[in-house]
Structures are given as structure tokens and as C-alpha cells.
PDB file of N, CA and C in Angstrom:
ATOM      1  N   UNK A   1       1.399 -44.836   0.427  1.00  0.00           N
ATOM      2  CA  UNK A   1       0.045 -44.512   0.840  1.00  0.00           C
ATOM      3  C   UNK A   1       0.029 -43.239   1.685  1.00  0.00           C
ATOM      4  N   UNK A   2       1.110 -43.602   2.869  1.00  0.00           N
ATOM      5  CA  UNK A   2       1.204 -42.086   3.897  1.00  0.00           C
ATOM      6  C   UNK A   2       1.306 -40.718   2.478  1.00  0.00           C
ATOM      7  N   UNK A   3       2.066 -40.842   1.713  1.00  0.00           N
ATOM      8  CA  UNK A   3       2.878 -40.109   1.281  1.00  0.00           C
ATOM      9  C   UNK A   3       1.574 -39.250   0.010  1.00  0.00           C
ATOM     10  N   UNK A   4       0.755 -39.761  -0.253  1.00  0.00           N
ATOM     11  CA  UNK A   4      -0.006 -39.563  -1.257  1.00  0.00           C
ATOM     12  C   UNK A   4      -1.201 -39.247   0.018  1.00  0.00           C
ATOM     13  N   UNK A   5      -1.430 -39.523   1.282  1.00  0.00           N
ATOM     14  CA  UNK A   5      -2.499 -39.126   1.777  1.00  0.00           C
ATOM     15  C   UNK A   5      -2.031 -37.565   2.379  1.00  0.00           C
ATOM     16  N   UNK A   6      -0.947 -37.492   2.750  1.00  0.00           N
ATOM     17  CA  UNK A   6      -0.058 -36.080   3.192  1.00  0.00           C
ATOM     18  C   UNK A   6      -0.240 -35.375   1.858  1.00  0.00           C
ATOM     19  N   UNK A   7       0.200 -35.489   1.045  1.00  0.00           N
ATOM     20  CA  UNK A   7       0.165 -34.607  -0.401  1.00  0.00           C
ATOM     21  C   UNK A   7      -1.301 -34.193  -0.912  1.00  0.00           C
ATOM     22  N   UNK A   8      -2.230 -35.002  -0.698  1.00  0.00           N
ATOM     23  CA  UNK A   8      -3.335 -34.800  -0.777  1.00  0.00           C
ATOM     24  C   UNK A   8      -4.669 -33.607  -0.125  1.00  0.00           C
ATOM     25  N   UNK A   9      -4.298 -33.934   1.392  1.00  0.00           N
ATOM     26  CA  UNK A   9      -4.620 -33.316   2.407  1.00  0.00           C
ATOM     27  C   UNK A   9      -3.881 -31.857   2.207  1.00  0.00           C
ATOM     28  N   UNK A  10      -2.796 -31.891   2.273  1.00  0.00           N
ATOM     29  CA  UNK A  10      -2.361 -30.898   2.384  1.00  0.00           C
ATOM     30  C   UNK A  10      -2.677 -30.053   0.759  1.00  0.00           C
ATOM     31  N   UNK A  11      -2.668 -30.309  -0.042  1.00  0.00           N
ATOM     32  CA  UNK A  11      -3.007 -29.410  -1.311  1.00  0.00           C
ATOM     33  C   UNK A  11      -4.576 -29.235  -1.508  1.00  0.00           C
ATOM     34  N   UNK A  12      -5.396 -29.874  -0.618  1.00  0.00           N
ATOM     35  CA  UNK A  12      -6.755 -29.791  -0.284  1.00  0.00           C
ATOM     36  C   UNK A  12      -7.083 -28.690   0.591  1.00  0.00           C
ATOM     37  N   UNK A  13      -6.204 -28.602   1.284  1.00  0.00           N
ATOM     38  CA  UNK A  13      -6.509 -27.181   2.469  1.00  0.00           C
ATOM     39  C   UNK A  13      -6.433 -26.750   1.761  1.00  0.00           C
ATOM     40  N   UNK A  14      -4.905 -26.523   1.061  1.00  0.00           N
ATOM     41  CA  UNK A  14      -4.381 -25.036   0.774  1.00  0.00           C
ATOM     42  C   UNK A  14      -5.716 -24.704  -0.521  1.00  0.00           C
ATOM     43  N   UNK A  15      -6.049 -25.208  -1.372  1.00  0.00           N
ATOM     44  CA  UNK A  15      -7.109 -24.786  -2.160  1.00  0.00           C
ATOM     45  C   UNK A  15      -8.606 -24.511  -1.598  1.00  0.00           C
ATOM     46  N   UNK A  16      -8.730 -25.004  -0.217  1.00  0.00           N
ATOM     47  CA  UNK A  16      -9.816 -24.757   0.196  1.00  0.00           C
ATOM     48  C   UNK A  16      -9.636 -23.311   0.813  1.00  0.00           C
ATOM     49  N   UNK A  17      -8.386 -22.950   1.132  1.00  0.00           N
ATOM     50  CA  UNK A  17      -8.321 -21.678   1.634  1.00  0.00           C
ATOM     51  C   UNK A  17      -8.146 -20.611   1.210  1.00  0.00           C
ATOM     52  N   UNK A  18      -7.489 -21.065  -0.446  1.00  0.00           N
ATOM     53  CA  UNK A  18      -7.504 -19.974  -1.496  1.00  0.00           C
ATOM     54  C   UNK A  18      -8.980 -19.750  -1.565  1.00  0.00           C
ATOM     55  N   UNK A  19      -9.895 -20.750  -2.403  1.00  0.00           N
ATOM     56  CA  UNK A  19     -11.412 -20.437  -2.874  1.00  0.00           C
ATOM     57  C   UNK A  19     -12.192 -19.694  -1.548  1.00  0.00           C
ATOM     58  N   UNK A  20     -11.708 -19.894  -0.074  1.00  0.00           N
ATOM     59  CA  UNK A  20     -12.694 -18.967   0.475  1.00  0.00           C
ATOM     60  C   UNK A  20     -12.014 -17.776   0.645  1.00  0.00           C
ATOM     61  N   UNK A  21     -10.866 -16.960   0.425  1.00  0.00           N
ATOM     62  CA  UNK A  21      -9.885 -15.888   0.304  1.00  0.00           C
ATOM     63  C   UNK A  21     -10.633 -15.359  -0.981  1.00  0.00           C
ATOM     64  N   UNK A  22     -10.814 -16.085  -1.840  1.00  0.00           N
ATOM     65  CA  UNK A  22     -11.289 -15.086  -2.933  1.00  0.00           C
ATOM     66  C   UNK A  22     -12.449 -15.081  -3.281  1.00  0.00           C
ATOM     67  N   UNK A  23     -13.748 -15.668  -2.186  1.00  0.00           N
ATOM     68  CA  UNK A  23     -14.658 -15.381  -2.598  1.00  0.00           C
ATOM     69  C   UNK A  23     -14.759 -14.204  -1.320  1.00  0.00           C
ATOM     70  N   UNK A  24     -14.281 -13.631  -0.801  1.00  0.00           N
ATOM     71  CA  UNK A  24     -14.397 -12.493   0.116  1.00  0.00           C
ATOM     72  C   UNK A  24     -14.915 -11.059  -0.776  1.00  0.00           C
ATOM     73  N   UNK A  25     -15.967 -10.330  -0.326  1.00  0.00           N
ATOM     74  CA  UNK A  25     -16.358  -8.920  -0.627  1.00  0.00           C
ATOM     75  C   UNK A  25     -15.943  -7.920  -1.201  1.00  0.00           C
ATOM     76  N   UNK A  26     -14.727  -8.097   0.153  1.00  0.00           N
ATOM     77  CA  UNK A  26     -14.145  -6.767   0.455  1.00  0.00           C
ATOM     78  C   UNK A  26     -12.856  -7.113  -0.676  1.00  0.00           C
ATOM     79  N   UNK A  27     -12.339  -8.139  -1.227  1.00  0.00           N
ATOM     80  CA  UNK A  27     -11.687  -8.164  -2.652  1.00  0.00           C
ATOM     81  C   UNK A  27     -11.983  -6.938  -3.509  1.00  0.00           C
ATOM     82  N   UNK A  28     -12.823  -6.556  -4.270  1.00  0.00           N
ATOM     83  CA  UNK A  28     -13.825  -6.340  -5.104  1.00  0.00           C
ATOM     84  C   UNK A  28     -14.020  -4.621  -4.685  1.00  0.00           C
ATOM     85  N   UNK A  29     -13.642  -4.064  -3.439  1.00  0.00           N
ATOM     86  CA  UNK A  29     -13.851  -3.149  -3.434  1.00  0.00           C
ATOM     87  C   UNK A  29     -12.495  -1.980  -2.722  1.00  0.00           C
ATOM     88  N   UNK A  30     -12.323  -1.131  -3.905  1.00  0.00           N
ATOM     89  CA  UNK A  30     -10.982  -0.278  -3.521  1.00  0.00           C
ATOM     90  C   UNK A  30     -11.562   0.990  -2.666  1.00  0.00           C
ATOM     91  N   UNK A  31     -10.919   1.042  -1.486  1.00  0.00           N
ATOM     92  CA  UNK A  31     -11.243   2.124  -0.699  1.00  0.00           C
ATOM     93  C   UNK A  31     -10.092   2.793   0.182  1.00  0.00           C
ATOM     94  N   UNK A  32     -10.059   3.598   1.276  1.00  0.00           N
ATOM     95  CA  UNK A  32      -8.883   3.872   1.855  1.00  0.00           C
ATOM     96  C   UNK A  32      -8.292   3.334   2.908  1.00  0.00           C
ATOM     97  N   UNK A  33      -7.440   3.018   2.852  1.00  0.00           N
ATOM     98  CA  UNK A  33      -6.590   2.360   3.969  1.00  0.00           C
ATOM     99  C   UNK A  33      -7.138   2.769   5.356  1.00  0.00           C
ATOM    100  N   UNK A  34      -6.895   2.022   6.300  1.00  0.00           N
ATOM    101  CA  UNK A  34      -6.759   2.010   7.626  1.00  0.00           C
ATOM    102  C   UNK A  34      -6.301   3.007   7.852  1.00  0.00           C
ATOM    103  N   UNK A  35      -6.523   3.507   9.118  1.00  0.00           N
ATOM    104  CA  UNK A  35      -5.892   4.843   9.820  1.00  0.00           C
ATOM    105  C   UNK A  35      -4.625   4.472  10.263  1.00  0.00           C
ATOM    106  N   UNK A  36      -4.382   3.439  10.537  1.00  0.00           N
ATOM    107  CA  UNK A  36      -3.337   3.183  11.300  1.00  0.00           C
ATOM    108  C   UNK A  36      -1.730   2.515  10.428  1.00  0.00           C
ATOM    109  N   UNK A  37      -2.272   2.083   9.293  1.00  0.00           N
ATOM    110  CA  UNK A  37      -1.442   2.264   8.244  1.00  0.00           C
ATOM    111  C   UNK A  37      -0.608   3.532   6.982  1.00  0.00           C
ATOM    112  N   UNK A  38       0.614   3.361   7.255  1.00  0.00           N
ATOM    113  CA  UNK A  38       0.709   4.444   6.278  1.00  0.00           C
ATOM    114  C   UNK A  38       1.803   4.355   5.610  1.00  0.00           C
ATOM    115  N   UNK A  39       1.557   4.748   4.328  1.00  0.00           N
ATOM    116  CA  UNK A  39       2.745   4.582   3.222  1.00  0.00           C
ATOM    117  C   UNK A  39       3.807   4.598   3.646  1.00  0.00           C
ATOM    118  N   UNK A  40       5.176   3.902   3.626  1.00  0.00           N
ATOM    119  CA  UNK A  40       6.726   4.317   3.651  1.00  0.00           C
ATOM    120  C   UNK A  40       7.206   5.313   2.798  1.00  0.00           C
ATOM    121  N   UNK A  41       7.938   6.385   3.490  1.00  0.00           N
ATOM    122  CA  UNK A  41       8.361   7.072   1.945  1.00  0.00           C
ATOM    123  C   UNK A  41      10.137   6.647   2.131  1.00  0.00           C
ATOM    124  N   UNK A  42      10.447   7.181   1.000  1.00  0.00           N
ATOM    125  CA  UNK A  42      11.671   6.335   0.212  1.00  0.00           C
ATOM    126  C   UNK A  42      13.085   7.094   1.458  1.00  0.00           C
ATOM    127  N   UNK A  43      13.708   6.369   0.961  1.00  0.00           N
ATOM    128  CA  UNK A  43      14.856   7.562   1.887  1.00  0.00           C
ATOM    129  C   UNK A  43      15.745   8.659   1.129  1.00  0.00           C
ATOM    130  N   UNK A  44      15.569   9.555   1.949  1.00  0.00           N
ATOM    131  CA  UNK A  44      15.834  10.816   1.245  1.00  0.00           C
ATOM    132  C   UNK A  44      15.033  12.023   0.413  1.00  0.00           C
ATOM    133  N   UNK A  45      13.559  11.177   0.779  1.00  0.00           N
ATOM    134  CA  UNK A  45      12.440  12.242   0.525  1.00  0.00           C
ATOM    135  C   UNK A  45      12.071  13.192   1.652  1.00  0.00           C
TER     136      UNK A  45
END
């Protein structure tokens, strides 16, 4: 019973947290990075 109410619960979040992750906006729209982020370049470039 524990074992099926743990498995349950827990694969219930995790899908509740995917479906609101991808109903987000900002998915849907490609724009430019953050200022404060910036590409790695390779080593030896």
C-alpha cells in the first residue's frame, strides 16, 4: 500500500511539474541570452 502510495505521489508531482514547465510563454519564444551569460569557447580558440 505504502509502496504504491509513494510511487504514485511521487510520479504525480513530477508530471504536474512537467505540464506547468511546458505550458510556460517564454518556451515558444527564441531571443537573446542574458547579459550575464556567455558562450564557452573551446580550448585553443
Amino acid at each position: 500500500m505504502i509502496d504504491n502510495l509513494a510511487l504514485g505521489l511521487s510520479h504525480g508531482l513530477l508530471m504536474l511539474v512537467a505540464i506547468l514547465l511546458l505550458r510556460r510563454p517564454d518556451l515558444d519564444q527564441e531571443g537573446e541570452r542574458p547579459s550575464g551569460i556567455r558562450r564557452r569557447r573551446p580550448p585553443g580558440a
